[in-house]
C-alpha atoms as a PDB file:
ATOM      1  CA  UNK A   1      -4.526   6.160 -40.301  1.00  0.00           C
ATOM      2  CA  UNK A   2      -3.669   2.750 -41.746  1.00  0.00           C
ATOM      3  CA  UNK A   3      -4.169  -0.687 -39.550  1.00  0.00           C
ATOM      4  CA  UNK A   4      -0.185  -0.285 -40.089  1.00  0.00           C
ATOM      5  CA  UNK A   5       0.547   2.808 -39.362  1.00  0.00           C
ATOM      6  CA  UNK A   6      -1.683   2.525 -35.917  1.00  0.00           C
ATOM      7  CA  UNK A   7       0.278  -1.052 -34.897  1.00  0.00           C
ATOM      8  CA  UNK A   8       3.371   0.939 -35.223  1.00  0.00           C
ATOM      9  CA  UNK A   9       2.587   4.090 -33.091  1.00  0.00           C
ATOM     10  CA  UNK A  10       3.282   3.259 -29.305  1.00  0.00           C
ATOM     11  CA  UNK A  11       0.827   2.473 -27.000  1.00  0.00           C
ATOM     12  CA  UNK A  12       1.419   5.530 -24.644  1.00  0.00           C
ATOM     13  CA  UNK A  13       0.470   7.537 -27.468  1.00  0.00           C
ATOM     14  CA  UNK A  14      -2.638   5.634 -29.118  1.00  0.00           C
ATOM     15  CA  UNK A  15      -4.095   5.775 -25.534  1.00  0.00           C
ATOM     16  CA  UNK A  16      -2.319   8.999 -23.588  1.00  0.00           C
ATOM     17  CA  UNK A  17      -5.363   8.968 -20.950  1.00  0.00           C
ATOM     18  CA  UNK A  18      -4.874   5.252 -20.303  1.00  0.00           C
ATOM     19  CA  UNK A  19      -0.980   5.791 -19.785  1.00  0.00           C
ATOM     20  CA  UNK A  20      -1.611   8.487 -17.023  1.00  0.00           C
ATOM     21  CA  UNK A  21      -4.060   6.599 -15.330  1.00  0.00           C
ATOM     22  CA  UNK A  22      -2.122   3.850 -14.735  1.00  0.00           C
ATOM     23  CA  UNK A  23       0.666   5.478 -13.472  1.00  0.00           C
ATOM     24  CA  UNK A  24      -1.436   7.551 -11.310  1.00  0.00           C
ATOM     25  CA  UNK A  25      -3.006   4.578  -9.499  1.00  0.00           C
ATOM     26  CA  UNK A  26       0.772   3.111  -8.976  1.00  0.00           C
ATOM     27  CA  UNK A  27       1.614   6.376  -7.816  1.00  0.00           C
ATOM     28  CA  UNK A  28      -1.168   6.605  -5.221  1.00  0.00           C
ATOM     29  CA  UNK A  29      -0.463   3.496  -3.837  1.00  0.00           C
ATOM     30  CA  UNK A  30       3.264   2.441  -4.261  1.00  0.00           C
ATOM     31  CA  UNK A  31       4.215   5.980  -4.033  1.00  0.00           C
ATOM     32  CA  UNK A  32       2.092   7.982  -1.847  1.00  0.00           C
ATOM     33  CA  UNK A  33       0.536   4.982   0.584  1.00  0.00           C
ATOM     34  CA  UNK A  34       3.252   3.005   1.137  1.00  0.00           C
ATOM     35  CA  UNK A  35       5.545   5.659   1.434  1.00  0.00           C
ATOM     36  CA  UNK A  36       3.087   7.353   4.283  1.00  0.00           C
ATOM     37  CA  UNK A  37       2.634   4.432   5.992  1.00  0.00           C
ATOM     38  CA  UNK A  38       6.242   2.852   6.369  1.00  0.00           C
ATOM     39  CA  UNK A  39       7.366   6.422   7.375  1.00  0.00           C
ATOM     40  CA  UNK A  40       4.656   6.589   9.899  1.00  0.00           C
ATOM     41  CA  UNK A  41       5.543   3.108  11.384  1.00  0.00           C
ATOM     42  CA  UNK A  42       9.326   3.329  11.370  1.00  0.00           C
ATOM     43  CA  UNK A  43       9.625   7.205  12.751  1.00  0.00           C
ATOM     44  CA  UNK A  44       6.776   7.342  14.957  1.00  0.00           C
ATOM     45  CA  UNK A  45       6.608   4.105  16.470  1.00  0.00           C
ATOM     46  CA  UNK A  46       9.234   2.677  18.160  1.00  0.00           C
ATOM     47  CA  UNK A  47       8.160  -0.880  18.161  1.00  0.00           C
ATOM     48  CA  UNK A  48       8.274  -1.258  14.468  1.00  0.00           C
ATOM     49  CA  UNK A  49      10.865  -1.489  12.066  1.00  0.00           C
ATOM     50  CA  UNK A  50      11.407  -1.591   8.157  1.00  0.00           C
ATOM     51  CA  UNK A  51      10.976  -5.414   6.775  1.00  0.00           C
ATOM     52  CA  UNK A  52      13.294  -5.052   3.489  1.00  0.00           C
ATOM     53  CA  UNK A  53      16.376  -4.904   4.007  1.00  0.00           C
ATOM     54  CA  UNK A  54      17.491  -2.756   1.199  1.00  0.00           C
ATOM     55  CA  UNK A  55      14.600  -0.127   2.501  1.00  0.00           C
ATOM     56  CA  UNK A  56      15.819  -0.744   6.342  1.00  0.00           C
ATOM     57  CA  UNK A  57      19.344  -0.101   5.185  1.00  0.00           C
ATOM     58  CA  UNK A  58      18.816   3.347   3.094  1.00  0.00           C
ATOM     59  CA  UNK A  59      16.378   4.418   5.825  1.00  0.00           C
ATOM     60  CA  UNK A  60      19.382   3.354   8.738  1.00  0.00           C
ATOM     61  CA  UNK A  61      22.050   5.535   6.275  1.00  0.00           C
ATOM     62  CA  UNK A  62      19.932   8.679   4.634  1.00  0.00           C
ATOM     63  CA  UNK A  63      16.617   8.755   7.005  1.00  0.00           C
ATOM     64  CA  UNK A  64      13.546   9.604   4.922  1.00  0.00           C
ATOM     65  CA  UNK A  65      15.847  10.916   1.736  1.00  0.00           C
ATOM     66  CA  UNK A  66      17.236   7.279   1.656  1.00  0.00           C
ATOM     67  CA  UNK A  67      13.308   6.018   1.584  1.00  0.00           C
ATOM     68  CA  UNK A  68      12.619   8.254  -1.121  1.00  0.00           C
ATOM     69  CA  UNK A  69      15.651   7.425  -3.371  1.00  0.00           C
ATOM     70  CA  UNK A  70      14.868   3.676  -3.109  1.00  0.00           C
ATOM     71  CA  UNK A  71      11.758   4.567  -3.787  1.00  0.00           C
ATOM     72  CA  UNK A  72      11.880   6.698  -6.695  1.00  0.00           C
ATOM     73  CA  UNK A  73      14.430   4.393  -8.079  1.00  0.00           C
ATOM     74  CA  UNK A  74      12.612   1.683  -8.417  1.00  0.00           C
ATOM     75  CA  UNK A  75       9.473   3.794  -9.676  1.00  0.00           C
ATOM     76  CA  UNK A  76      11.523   5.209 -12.380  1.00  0.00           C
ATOM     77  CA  UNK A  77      12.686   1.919 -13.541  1.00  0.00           C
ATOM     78  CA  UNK A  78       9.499   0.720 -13.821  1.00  0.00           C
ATOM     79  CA  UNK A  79       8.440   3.803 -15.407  1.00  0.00           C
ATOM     80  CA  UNK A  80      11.216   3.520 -18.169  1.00  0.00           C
ATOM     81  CA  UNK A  81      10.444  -0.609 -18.996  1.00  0.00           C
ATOM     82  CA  UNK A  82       6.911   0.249 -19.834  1.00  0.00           C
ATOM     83  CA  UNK A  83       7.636   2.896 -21.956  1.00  0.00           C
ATOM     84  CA  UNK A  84       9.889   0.293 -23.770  1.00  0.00           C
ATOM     85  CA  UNK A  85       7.150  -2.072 -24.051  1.00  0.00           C
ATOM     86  CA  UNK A  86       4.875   0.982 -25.546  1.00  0.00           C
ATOM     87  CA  UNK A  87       7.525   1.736 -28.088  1.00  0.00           C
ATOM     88  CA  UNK A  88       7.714  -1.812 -28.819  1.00  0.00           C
ATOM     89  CA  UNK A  89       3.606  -2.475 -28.750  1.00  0.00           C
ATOM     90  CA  UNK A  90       4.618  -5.164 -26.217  1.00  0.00           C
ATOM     91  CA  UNK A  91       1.433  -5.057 -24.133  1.00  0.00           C
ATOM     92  CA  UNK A  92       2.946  -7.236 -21.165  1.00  0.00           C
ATOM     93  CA  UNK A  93       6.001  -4.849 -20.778  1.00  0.00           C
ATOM     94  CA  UNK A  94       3.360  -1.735 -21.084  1.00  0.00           C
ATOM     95  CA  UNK A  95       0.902  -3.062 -18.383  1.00  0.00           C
ATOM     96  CA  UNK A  96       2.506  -4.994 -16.214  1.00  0.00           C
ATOM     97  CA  UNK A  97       4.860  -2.683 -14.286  1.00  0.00           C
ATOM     98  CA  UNK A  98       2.262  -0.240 -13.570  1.00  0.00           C
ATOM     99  CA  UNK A  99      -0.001  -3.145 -12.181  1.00  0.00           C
ATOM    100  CA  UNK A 100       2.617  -4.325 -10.119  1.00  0.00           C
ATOM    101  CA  UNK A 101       2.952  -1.348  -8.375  1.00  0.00           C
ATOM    102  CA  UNK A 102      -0.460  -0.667  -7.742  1.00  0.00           C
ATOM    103  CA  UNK A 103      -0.863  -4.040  -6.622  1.00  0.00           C
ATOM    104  CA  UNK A 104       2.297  -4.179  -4.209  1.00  0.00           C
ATOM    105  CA  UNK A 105       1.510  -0.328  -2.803  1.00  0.00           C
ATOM    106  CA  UNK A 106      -1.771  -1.576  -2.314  1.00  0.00           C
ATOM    107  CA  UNK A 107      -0.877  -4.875  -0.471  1.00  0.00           C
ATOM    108  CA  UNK A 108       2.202  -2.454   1.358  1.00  0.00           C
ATOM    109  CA  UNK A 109      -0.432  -0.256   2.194  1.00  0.00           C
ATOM    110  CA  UNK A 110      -2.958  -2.298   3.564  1.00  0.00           C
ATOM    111  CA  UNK A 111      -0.262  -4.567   5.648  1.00  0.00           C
ATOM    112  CA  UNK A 112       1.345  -1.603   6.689  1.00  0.00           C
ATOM    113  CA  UNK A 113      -1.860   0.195   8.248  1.00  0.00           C
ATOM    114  CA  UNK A 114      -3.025  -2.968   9.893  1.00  0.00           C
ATOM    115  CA  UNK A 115       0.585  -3.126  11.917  1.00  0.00           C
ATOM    116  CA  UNK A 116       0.169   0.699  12.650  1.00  0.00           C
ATOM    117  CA  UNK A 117      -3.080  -0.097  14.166  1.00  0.00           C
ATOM    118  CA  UNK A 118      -2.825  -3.525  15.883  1.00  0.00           C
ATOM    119  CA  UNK A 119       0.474  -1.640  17.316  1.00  0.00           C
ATOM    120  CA  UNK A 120      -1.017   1.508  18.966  1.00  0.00           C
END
């Protein structure tokens, strides 16, 4: 494969393993942790409620479907812009939305957790 042909082939697929593992650390923590934890604080304790509005809001109106749709949409959003930036070789676009995620679920995570158990 020509220097070329390789700068033209997207990222995603010069790298598969990387791709997953990205997504799979956003997952665990945007997706899984944060998604544990906020349900945890705002339907088991009573004391606590949802901080974002737009989460408070789909969570007031759909209950734990709401959470997830919110969720999920912004996950698949993210999802879709750096596949963009892999078809494009634009390495910001490609990293940087699975970062973010990891990074916020992680922050989410941690923040939420320490409320759960400075609450009880």
């Amino acid at each position: 494969m020509s220097s070329r042909d390789r700068r033209r082939t997207p990222l995603h697929l010069r790298w598969p393993n990387e791709f997953y593992w990205l997504w799979i650390a956003a997952t665990a923590t945007y997706g899984v942790g944060d998604i544990v934890t906020t349900v945890t604080m705002v339907f088991f304790i009573t004391d606590l409620t949802e901080a974002n509005p737009l989460v408070r809001w789909a969570i007031d109106s759909y209950g734990l479907s709401g959470l997830a749709a919110v969720k999920l949409s912004g996950f698949l959003i993210m999802i879709w812009i750096s596949w963009l930036g892999s078809k494009e070789n634009d390495r910001l676009l490609y990293y940087f939305p699975p970062a973010l995620l990891t990074v916020v679920g992680l922050f989410l995570t941690v923040h939420n957790t320490r409320l759960l158990l400075f609450t009880v």
